[in-house]
C-alpha atoms as a PDB file:
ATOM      1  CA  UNK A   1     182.055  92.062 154.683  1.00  0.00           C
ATOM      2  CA  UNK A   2     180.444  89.874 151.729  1.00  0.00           C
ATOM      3  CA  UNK A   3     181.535  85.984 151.672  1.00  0.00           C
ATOM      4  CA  UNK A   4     180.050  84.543 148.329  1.00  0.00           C
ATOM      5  CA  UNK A   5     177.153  86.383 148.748  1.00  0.00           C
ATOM      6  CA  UNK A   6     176.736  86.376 152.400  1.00  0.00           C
ATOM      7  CA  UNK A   7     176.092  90.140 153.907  1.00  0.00           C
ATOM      8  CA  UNK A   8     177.634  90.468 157.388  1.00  0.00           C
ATOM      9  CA  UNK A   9     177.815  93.599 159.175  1.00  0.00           C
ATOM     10  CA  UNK A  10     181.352  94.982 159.418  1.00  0.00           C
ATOM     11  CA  UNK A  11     180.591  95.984 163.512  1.00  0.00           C
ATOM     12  CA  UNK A  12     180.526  91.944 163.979  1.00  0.00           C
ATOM     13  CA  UNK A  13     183.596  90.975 161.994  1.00  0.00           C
ATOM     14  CA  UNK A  14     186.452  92.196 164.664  1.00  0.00           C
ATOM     15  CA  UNK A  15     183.947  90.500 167.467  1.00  0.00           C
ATOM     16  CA  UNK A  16     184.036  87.131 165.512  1.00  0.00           C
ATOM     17  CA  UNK A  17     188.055  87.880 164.712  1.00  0.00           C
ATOM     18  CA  UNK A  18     188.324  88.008 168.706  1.00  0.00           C
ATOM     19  CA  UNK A  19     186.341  84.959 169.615  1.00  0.00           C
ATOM     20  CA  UNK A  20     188.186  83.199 167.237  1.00  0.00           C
ATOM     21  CA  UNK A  21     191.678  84.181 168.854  1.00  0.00           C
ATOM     22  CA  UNK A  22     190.470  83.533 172.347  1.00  0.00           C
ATOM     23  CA  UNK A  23     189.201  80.297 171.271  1.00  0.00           C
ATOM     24  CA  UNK A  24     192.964  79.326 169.666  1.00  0.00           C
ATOM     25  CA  UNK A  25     194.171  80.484 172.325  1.00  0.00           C
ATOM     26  CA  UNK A  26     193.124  78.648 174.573  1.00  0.00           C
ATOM     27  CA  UNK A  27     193.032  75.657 172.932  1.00  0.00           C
ATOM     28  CA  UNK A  28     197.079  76.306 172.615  1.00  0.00           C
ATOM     29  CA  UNK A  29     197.191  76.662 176.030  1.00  0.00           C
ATOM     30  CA  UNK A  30     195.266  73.283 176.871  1.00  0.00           C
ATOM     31  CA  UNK A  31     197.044  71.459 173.806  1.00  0.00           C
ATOM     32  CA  UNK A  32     200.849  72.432 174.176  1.00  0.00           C
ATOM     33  CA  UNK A  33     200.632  73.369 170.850  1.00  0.00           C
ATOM     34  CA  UNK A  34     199.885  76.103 167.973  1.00  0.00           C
ATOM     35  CA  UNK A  35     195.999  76.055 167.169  1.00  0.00           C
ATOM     36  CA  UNK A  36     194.526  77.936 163.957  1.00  0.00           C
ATOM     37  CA  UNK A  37     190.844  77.811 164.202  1.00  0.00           C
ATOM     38  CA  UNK A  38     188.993  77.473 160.523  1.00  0.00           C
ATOM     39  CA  UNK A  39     186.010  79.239 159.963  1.00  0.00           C
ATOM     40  CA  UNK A  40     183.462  77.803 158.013  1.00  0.00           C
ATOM     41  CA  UNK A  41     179.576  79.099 157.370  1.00  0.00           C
ATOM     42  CA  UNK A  42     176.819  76.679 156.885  1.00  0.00           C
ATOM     43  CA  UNK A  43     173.394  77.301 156.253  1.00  0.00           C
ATOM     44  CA  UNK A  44     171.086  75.535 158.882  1.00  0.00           C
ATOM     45  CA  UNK A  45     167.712  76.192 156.480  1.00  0.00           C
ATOM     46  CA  UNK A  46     167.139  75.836 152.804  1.00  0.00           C
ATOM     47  CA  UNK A  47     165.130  78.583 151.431  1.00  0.00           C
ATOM     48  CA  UNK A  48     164.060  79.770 148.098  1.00  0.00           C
ATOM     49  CA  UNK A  49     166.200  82.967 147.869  1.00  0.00           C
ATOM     50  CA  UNK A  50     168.983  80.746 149.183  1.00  0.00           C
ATOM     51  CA  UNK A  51     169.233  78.374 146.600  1.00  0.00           C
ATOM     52  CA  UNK A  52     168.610  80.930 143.849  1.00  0.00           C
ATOM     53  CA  UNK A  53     171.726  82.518 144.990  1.00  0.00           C
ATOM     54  CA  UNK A  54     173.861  79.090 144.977  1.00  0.00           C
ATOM     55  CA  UNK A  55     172.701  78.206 141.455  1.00  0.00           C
ATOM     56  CA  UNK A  56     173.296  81.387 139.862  1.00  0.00           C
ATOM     57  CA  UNK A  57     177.167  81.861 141.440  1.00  0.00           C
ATOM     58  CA  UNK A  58     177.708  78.427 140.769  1.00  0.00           C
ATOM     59  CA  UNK A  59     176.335  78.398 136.863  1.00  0.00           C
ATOM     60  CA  UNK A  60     177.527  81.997 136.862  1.00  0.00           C
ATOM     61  CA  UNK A  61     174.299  83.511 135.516  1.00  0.00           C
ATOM     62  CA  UNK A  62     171.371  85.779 136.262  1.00  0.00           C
ATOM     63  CA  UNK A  63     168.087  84.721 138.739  1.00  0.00           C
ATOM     64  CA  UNK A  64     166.515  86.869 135.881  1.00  0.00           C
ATOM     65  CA  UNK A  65     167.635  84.284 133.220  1.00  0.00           C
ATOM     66  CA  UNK A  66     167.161  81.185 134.522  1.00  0.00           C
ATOM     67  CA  UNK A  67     163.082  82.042 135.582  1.00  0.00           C
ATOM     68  CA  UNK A  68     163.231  83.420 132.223  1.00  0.00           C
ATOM     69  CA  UNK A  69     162.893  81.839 128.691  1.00  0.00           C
ATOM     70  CA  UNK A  70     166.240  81.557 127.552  1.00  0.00           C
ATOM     71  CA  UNK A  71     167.400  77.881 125.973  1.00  0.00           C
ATOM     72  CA  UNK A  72     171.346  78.839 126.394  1.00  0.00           C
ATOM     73  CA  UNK A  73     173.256  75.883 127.906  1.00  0.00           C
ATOM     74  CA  UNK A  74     174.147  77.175 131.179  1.00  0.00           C
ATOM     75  CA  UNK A  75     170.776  78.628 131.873  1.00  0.00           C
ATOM     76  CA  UNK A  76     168.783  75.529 131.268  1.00  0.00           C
ATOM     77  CA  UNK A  77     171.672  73.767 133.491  1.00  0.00           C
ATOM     78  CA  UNK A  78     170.848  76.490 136.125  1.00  0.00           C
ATOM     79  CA  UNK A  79     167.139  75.985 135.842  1.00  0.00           C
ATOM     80  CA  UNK A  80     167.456  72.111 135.810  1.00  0.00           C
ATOM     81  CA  UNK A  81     169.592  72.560 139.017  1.00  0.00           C
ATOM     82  CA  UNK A  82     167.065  74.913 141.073  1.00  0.00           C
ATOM     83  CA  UNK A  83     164.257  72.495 140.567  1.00  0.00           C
ATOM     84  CA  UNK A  84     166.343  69.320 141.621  1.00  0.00           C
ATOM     85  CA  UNK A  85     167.378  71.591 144.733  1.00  0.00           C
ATOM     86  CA  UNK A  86     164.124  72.396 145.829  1.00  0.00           C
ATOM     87  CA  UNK A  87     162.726  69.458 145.242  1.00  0.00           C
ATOM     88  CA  UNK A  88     165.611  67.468 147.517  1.00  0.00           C
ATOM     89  CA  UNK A  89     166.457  70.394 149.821  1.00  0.00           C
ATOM     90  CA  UNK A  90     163.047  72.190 150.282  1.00  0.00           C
ATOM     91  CA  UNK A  91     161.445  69.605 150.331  1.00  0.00           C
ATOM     92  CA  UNK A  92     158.834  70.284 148.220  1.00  0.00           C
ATOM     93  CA  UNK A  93     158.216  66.662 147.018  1.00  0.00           C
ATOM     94  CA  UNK A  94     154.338  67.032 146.582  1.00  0.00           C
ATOM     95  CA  UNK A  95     153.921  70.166 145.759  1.00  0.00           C
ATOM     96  CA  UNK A  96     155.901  71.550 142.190  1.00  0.00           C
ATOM     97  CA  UNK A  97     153.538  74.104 141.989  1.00  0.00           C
ATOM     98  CA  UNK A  98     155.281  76.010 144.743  1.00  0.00           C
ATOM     99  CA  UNK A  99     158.079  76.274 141.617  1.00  0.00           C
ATOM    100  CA  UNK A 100     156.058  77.360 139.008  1.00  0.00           C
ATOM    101  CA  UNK A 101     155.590  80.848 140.133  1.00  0.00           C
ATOM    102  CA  UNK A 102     159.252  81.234 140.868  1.00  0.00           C
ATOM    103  CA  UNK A 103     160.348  79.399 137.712  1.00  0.00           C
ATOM    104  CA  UNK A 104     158.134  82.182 134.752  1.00  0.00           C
ATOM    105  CA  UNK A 105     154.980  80.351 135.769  1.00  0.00           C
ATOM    106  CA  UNK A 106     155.803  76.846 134.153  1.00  0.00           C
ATOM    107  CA  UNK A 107     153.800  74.018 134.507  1.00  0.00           C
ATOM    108  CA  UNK A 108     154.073  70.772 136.828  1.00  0.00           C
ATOM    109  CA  UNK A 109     155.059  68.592 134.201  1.00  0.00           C
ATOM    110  CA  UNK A 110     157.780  70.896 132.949  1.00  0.00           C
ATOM    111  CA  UNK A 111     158.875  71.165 136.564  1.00  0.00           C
ATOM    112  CA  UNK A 112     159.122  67.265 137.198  1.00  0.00           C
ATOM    113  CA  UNK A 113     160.594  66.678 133.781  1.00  0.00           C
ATOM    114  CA  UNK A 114     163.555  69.094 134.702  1.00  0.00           C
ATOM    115  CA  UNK A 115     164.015  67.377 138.118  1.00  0.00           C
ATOM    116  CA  UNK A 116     164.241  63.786 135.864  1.00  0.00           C
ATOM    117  CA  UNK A 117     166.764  65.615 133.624  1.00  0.00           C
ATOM    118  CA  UNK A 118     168.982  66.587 136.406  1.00  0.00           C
ATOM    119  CA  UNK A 119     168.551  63.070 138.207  1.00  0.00           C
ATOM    120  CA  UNK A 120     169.936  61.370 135.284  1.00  0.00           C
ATOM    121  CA  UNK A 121     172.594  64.179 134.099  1.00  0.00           C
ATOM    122  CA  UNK A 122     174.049  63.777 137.643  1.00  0.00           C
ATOM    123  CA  UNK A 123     173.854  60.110 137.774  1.00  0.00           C
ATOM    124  CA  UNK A 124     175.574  60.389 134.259  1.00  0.00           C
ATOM    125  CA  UNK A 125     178.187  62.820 135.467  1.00  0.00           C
ATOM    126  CA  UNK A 126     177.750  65.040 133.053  1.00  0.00           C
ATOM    127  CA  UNK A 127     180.689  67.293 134.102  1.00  0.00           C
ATOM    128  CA  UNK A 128     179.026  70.739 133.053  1.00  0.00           C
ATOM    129  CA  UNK A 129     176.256  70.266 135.075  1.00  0.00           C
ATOM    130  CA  UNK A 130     176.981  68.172 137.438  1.00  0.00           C
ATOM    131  CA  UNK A 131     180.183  69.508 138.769  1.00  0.00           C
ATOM    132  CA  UNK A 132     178.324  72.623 139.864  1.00  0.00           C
ATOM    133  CA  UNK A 133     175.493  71.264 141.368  1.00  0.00           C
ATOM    134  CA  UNK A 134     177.710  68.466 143.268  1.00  0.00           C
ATOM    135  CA  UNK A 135     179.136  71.807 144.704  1.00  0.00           C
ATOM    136  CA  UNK A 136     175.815  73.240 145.761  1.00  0.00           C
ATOM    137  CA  UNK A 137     174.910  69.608 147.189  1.00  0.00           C
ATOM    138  CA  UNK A 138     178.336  69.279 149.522  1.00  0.00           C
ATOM    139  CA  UNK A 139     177.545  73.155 150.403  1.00  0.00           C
ATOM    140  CA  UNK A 140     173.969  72.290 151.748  1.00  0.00           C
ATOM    141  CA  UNK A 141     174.764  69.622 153.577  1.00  0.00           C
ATOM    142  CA  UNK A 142     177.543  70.901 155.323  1.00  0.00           C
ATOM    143  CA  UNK A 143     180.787  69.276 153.764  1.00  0.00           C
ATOM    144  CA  UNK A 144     181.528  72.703 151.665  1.00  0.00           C
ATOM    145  CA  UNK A 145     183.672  75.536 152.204  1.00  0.00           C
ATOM    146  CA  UNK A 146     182.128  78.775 151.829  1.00  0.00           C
ATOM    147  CA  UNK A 147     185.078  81.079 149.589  1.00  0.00           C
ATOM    148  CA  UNK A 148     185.844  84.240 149.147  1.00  0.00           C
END
């Protein structure tokens, strides 16, 4: 089973489906009432891969593109996006050079200007980019729903 990206063995599905019956269950039985238990998947660790995932289903494009050299819109949103996300979620505040492999081998001043760019497109609201990366943002820290 796949949920936006996320592999799970289909062996642990119908063990999780149980749990989650037992669990409503007997929370009827405690409650006096009908229970429907809500799944929901967060990440507990930011990593690399991670992130590159979130930005490219959210901006709908290619890892591929956005390390690449492409100046299309939604590419250098993407791009703008990773670097702000591993710079607040990866916490890789001192060290942008960490991103410059990953990002085509860019330099640090590339790197921090895109970080500035998203700061200030997301304090702007700039709906094409910010939208999706507000997304990403609720996702990491736990308020977001992962979909199917």
């Amino acid at each position: 089973m796949t949920i936006r990206n996320l592999i799970m063995p289909d062996e642990l599905m119908p063990i999780i489906l149980q749990k989650i019956e037992n669990v409503e269950k007997d929370l009827a039985d405690l409650l006096g009432i009908q229970v429907k238990v809500r799944l929901q998947l967060h990440p507990t660790t930011t990593n690399e891969k991670m992130l590159q995932m979130l930005v490219c289903d959210a901006y709908q494009v290619s890892w591929e593109c956005v390390a690449g050299k492409s100046q299309k819109q939604q590419q250098v949103f993407a791009r703008h996006a990773y670097c702000y996300l591993a710079h607040h979620y990866m916490y890789l505040h001192k060290h942008h050079t960490e991103l410059m492999g990953t990002l085509g081998g860019r330099d640090r001043t590339t790197i921090l200007n895109s970080i500035k760019t998203a700061t200030n497109m997301l304090e702007t609201n700039h709906a094409p980019f910010s939208n999706p990366l507000k997304q990403i943002i609720k996702l990491l820290k736990g308020d977001g729903e992962i979909q199917n």
